[in-house]
PDB file of N, CA and C in Angstrom:
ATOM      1  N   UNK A   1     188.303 147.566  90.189  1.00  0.00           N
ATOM      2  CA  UNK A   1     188.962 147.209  88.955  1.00  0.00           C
ATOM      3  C   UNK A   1     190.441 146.982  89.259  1.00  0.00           C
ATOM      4  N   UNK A   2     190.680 146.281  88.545  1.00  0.00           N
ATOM      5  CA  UNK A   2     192.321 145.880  88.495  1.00  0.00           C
ATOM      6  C   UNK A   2     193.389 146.325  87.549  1.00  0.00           C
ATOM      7  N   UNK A   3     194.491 146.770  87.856  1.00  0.00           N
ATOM      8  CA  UNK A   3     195.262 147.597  86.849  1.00  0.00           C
ATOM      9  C   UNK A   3     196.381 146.344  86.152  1.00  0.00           C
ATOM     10  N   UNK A   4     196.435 146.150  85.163  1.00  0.00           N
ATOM     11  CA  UNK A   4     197.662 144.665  84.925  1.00  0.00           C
ATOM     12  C   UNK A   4     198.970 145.842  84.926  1.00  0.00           C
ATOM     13  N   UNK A   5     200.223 144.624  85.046  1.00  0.00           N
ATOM     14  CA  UNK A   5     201.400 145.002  85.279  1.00  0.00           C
ATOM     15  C   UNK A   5     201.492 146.013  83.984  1.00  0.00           C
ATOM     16  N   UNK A   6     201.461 145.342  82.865  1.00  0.00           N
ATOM     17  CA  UNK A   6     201.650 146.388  81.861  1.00  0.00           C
ATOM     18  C   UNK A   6     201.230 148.003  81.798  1.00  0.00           C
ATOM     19  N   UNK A   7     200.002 148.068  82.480  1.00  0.00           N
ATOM     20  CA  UNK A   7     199.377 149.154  82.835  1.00  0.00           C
ATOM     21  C   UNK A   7     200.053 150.182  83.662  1.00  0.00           C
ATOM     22  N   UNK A   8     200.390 149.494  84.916  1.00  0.00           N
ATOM     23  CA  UNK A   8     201.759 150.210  85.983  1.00  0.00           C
ATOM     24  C   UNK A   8     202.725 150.743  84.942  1.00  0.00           C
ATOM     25  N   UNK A   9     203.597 149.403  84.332  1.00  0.00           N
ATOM     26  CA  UNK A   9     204.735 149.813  83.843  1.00  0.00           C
ATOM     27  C   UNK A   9     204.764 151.225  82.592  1.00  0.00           C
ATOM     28  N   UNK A  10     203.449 151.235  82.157  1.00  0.00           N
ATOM     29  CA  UNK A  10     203.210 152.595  81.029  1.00  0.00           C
ATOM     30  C   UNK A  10     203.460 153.719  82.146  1.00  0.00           C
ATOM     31  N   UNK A  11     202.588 153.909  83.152  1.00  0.00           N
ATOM     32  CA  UNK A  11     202.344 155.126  83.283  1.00  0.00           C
ATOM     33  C   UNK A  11     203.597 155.033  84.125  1.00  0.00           C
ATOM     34  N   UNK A  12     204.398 154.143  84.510  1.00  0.00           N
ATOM     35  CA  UNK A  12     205.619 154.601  85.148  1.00  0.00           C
ATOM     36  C   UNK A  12     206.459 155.216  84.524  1.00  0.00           C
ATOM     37  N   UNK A  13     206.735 154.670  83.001  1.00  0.00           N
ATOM     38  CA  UNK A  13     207.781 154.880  81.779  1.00  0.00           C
ATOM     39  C   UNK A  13     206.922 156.730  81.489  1.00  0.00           C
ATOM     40  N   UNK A  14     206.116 156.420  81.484  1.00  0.00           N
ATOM     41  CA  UNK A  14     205.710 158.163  80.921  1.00  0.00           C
ATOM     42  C   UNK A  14     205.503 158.766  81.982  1.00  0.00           C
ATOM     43  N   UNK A  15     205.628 158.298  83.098  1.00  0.00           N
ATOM     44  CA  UNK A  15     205.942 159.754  84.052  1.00  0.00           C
ATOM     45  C   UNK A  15     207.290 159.951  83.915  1.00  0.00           C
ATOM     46  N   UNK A  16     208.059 158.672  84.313  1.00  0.00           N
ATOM     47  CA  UNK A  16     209.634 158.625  83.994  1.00  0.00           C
ATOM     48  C   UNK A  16     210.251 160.166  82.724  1.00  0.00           C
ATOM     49  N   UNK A  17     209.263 159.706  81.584  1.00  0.00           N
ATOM     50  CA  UNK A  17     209.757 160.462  80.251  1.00  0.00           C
ATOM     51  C   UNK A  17     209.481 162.046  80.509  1.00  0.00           C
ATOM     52  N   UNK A  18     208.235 162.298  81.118  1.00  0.00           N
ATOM     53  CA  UNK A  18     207.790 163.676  81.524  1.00  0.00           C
ATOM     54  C   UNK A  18     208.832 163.973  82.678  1.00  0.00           C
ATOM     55  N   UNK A  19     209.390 163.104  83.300  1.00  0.00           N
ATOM     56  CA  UNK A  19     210.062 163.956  84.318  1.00  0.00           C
ATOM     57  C   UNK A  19     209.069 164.569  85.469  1.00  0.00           C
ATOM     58  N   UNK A  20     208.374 163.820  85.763  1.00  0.00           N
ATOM     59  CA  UNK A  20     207.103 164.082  86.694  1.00  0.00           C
ATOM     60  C   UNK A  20     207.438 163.539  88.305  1.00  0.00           C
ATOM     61  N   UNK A  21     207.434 164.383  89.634  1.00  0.00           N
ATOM     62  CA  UNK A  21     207.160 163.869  90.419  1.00  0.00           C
ATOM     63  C   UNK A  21     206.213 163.222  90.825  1.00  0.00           C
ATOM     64  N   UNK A  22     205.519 162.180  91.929  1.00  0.00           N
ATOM     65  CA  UNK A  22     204.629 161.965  92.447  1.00  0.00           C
ATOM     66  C   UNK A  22     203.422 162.852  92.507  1.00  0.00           C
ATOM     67  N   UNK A  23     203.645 163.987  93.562  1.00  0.00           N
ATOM     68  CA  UNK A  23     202.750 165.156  93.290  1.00  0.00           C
ATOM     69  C   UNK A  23     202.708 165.521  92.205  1.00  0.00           C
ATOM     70  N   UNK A  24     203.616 165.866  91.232  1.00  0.00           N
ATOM     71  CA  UNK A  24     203.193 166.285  89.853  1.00  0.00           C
ATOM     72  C   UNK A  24     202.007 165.749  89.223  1.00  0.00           C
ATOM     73  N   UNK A  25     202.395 164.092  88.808  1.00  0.00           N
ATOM     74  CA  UNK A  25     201.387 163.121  88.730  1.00  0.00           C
ATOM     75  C   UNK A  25     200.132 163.313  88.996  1.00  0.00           C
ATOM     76  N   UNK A  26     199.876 163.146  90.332  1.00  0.00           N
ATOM     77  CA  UNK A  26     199.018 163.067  91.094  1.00  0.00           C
ATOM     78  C   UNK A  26     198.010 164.559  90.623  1.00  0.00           C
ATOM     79  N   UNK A  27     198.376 165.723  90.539  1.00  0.00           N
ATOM     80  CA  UNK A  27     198.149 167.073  90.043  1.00  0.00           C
ATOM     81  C   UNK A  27     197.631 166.839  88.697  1.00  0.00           C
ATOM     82  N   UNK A  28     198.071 165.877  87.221  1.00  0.00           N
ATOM     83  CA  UNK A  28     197.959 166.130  86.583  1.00  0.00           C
ATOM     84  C   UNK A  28     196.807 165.154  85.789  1.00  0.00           C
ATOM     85  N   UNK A  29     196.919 164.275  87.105  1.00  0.00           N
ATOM     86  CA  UNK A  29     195.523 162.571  86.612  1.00  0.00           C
ATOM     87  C   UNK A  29     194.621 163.287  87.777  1.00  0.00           C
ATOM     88  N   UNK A  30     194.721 163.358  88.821  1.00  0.00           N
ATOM     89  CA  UNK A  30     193.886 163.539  89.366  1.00  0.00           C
ATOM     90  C   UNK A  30     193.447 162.602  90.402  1.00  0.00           C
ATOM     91  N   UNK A  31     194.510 161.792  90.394  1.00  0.00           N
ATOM     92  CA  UNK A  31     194.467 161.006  91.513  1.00  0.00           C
ATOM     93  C   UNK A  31     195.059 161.005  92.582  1.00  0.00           C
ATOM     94  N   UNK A  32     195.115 160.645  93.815  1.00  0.00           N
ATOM     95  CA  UNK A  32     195.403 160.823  95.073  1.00  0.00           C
ATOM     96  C   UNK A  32     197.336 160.639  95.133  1.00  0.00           C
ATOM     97  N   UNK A  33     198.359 161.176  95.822  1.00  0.00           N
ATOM     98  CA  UNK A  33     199.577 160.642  95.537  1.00  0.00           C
ATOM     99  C   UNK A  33     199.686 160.041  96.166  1.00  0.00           C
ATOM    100  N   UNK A  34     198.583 159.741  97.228  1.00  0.00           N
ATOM    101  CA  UNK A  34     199.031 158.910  98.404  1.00  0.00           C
ATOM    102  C   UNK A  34     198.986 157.227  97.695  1.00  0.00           C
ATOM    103  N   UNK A  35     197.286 157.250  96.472  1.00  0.00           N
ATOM    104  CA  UNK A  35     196.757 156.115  95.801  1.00  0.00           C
ATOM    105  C   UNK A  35     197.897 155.870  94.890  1.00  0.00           C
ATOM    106  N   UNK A  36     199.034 156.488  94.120  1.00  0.00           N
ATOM    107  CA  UNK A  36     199.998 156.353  93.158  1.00  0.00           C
ATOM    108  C   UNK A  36     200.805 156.030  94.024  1.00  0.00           C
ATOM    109  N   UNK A  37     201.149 156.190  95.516  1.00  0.00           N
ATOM    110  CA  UNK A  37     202.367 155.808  96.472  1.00  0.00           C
ATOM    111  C   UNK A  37     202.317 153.836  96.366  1.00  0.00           C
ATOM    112  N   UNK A  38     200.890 154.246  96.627  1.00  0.00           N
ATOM    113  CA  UNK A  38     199.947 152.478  96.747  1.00  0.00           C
ATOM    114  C   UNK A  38     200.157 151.797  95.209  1.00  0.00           C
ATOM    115  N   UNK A  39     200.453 152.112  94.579  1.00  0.00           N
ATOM    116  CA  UNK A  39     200.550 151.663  92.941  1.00  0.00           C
ATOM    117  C   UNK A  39     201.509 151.407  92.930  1.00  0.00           C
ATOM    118  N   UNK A  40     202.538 152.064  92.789  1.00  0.00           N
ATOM    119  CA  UNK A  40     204.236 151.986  92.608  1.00  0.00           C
ATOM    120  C   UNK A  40     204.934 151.394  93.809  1.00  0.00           C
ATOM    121  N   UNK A  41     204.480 151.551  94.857  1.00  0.00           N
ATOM    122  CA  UNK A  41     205.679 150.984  95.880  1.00  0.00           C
ATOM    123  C   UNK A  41     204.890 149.428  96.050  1.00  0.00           C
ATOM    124  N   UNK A  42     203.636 149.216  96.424  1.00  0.00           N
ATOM    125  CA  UNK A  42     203.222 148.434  97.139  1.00  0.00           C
ATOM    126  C   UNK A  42     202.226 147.392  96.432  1.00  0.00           C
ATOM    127  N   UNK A  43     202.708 147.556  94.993  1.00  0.00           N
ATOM    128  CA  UNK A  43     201.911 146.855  94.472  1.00  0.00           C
ATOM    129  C   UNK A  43     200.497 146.826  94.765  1.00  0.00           C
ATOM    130  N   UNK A  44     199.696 148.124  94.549  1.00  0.00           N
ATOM    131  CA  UNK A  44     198.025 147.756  95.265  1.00  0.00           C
ATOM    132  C   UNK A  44     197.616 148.138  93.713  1.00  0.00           C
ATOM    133  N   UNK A  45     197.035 147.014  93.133  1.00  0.00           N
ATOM    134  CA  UNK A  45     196.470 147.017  91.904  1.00  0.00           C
ATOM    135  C   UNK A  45     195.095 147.140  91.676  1.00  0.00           C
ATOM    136  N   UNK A  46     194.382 147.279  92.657  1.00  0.00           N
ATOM    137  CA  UNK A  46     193.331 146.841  93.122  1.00  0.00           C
ATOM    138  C   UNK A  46     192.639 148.571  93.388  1.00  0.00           C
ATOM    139  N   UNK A  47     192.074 148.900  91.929  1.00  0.00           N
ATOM    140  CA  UNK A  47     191.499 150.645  92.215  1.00  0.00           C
ATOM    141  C   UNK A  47     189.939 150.928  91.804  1.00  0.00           C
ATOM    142  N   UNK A  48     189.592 151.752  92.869  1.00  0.00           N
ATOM    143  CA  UNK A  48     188.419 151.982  91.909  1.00  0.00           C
ATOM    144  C   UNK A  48     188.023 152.444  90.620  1.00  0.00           C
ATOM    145  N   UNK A  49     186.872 152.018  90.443  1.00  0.00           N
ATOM    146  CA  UNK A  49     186.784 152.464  88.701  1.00  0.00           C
ATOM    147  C   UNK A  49     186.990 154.409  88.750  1.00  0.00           C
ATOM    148  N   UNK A  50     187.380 155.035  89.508  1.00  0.00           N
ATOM    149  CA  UNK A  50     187.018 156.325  88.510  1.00  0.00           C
ATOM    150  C   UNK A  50     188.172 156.653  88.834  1.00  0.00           C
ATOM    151  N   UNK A  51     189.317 155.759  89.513  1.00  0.00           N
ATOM    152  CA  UNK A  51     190.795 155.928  89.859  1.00  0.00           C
ATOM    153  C   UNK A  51     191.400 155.523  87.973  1.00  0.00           C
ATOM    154  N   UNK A  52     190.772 154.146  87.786  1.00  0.00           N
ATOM    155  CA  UNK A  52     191.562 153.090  86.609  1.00  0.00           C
ATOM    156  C   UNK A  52     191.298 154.053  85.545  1.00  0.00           C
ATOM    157  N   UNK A  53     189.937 154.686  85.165  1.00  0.00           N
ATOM    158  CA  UNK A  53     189.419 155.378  84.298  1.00  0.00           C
ATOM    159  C   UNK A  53     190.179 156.621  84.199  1.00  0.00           C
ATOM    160  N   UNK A  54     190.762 157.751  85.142  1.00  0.00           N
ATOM    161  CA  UNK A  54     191.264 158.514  85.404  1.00  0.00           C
ATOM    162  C   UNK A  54     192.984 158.344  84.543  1.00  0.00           C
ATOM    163  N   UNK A  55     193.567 157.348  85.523  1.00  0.00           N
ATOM    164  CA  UNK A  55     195.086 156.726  84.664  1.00  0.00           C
ATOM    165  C   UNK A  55     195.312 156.000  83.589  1.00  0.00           C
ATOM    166  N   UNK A  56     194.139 155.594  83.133  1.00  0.00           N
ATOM    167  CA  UNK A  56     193.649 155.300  81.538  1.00  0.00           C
ATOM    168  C   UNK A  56     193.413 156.387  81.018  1.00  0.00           C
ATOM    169  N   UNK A  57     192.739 157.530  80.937  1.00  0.00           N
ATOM    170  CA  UNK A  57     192.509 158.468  80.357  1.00  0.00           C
ATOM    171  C   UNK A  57     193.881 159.399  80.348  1.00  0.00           C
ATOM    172  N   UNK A  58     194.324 159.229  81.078  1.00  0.00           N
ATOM    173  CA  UNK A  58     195.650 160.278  80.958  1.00  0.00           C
ATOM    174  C   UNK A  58     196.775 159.532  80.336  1.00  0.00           C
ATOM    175  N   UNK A  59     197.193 158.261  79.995  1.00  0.00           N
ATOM    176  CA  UNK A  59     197.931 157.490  79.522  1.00  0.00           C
ATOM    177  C   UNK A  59     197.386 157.386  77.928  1.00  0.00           C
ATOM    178  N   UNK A  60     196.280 157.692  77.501  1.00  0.00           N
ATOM    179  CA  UNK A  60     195.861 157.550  76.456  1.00  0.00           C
ATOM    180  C   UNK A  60     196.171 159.195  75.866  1.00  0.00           C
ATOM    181  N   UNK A  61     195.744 160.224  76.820  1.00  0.00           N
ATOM    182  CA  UNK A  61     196.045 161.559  76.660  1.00  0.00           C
ATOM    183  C   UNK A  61     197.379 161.787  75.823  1.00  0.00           C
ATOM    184  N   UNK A  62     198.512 161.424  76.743  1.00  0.00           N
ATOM    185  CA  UNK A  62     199.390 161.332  76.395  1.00  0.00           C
ATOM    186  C   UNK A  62     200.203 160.722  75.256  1.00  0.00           C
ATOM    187  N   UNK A  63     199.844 159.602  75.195  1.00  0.00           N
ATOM    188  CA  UNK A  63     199.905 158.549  74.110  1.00  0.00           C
ATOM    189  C   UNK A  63     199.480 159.721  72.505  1.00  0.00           C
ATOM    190  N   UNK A  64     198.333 160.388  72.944  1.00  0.00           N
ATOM    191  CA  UNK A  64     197.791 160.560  71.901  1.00  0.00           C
ATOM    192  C   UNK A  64     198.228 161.913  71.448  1.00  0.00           C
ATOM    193  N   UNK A  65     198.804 162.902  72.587  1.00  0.00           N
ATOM    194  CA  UNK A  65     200.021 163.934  72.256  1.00  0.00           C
ATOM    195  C   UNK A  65     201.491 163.783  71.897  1.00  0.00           C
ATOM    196  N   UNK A  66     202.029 162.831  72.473  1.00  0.00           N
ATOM    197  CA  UNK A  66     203.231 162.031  71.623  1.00  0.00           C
ATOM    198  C   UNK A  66     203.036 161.965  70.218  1.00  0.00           C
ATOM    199  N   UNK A  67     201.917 161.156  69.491  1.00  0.00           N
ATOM    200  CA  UNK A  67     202.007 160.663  68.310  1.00  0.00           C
ATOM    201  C   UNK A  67     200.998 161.378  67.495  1.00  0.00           C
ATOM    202  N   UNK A  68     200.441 162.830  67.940  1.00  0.00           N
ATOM    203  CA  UNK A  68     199.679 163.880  66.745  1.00  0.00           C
ATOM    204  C   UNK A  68     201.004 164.823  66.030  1.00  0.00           C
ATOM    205  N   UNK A  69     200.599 164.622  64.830  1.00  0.00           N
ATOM    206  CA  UNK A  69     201.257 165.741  64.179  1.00  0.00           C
ATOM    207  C   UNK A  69     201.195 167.484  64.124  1.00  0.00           C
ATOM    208  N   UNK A  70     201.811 167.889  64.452  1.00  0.00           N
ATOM    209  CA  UNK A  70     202.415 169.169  64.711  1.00  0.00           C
ATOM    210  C   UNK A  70     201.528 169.662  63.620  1.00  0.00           C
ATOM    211  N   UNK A  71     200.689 170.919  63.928  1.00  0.00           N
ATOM    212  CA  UNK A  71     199.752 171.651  62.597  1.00  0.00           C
ATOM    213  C   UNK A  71     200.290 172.279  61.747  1.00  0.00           C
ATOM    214  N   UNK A  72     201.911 173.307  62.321  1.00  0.00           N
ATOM    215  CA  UNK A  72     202.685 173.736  61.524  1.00  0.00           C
ATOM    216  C   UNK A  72     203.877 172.992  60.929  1.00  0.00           C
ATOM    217  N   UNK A  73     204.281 171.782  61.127  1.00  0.00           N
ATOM    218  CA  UNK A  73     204.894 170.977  60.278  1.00  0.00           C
ATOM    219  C   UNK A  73     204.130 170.415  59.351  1.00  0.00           C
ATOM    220  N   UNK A  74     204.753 170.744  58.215  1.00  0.00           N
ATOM    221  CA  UNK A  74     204.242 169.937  56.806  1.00  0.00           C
ATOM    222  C   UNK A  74     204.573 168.597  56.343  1.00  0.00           C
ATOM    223  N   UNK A  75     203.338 167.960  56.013  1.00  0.00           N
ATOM    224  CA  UNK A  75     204.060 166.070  55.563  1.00  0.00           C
ATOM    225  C   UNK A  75     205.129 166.355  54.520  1.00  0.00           C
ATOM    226  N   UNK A  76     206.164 165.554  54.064  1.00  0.00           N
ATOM    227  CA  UNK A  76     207.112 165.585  53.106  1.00  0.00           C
ATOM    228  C   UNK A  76     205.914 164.958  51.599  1.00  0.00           C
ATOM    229  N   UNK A  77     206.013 165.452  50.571  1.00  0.00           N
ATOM    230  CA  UNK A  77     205.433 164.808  49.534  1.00  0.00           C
ATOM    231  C   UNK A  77     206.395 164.757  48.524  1.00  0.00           C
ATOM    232  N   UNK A  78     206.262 163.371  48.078  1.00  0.00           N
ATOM    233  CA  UNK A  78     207.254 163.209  47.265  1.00  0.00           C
ATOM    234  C   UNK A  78     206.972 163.663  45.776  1.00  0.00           C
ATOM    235  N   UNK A  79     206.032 163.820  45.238  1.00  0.00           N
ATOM    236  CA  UNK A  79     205.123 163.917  43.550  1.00  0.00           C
ATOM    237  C   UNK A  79     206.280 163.962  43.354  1.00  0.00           C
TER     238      UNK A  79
END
Protein backbone atom coordinates (compact mmCIF):
# COMPACT_ATOMS: atom_id res chain seq x y z
CA UNK A 1 0.00 0.00 0.00
CA UNK A 2 0.94 3.47 -0.58
CA UNK A 3 0.89 6.31 1.92
CA UNK A 4 -0.04 9.92 -0.12
CA UNK A 5 1.94 12.99 0.83
CA UNK A 6 -0.90 14.25 2.83
CA UNK A 7 -0.78 11.18 4.91
CA UNK A 8 3.16 11.74 5.80
CA UNK A 9 2.51 15.33 6.36
CA UNK A 10 -0.44 14.45 9.27
CA UNK A 11 1.41 12.15 11.15
CA UNK A 12 4.47 14.41 10.91
CA UNK A 13 2.41 17.61 12.19
CA UNK A 14 1.02 15.33 15.13
CA UNK A 15 4.06 13.88 16.14
CA UNK A 16 5.52 17.43 15.75
CA UNK A 17 2.38 18.61 18.22
CA UNK A 18 2.93 15.57 20.73
CA UNK A 19 6.45 16.37 20.92
CA UNK A 20 7.30 12.77 20.06
CA UNK A 21 10.64 11.37 19.19
CA UNK A 22 11.20 8.78 16.52
CA UNK A 23 11.40 6.00 19.10
CA UNK A 24 8.61 7.51 20.90
CA UNK A 25 6.55 7.15 17.71
CA UNK A 26 7.63 4.12 16.79
CA UNK A 27 6.65 2.80 20.69
CA UNK A 28 3.39 4.26 20.37
CA UNK A 29 2.05 2.97 16.48
CA UNK A 30 3.89 0.18 16.61
CA UNK A 31 5.85 0.44 13.88
CA UNK A 32 9.44 -0.13 13.24
CA UNK A 33 11.66 3.40 13.75
CA UNK A 34 13.84 2.18 11.46
CA UNK A 35 10.28 1.92 8.81
CA UNK A 36 9.35 5.78 10.11
CA UNK A 37 13.30 6.66 9.43
CA UNK A 38 12.21 5.23 5.71
CA UNK A 39 9.00 7.51 5.72
CA UNK A 40 10.33 10.81 6.78
CA UNK A 41 13.81 11.00 5.49
CA UNK A 42 13.65 8.95 2.34
CA UNK A 43 10.55 9.26 1.05
CA UNK A 44 9.65 5.29 1.06
CA UNK A 45 5.90 5.47 0.67
CA UNK A 46 5.61 2.25 -0.30
CA UNK A 47 4.32 0.07 3.20
CA UNK A 48 2.81 -2.84 3.98
CA UNK A 49 -0.73 -3.10 4.72
CA UNK A 50 -0.48 -3.76 8.53
CA UNK A 51 2.34 -0.88 8.60
CA UNK A 52 -0.47 1.80 6.59
CA UNK A 53 -3.29 0.29 8.82
CA UNK A 54 -1.23 0.70 11.99
CA UNK A 55 -0.37 4.81 11.10
CA UNK A 56 -3.92 5.16 10.02
CA UNK A 57 -5.21 3.86 13.09
CA UNK A 58 -3.15 5.94 15.31
CA UNK A 59 -3.68 9.21 13.30
CA UNK A 60 -7.32 8.61 13.52
CA UNK A 61 -6.72 7.71 17.39
CA UNK A 62 -5.52 10.82 17.84
CA UNK A 63 -7.58 12.88 15.66
CA UNK A 64 -10.31 11.42 17.61
CA UNK A 65 -8.74 12.42 21.22
CA UNK A 66 -8.07 15.97 20.09
CA UNK A 67 -11.68 16.57 19.14
CA UNK A 68 -13.83 14.36 22.10
CA UNK A 69 -15.29 16.34 24.65
CA UNK A 70 -14.02 16.31 28.08
CA UNK A 71 -16.86 14.21 30.37
CA UNK A 72 -16.37 16.72 33.12
CA UNK A 73 -16.76 19.84 31.09
CA UNK A 74 -20.24 20.93 30.59
CA UNK A 75 -21.76 22.22 27.05
CA UNK A 76 -22.67 26.02 27.59
CA UNK A 77 -26.67 26.18 27.17
CA UNK A 78 -28.05 29.09 26.37
CA UNK A 79 -32.24 28.55 27.34
Amino acid sequence: MKLTEDQVIAIKRKRGELDLSITDLANTTGVSKWTLIDIFKHNHRNVNSITFKKLNDWLINEYELATAVHPTKEVANND
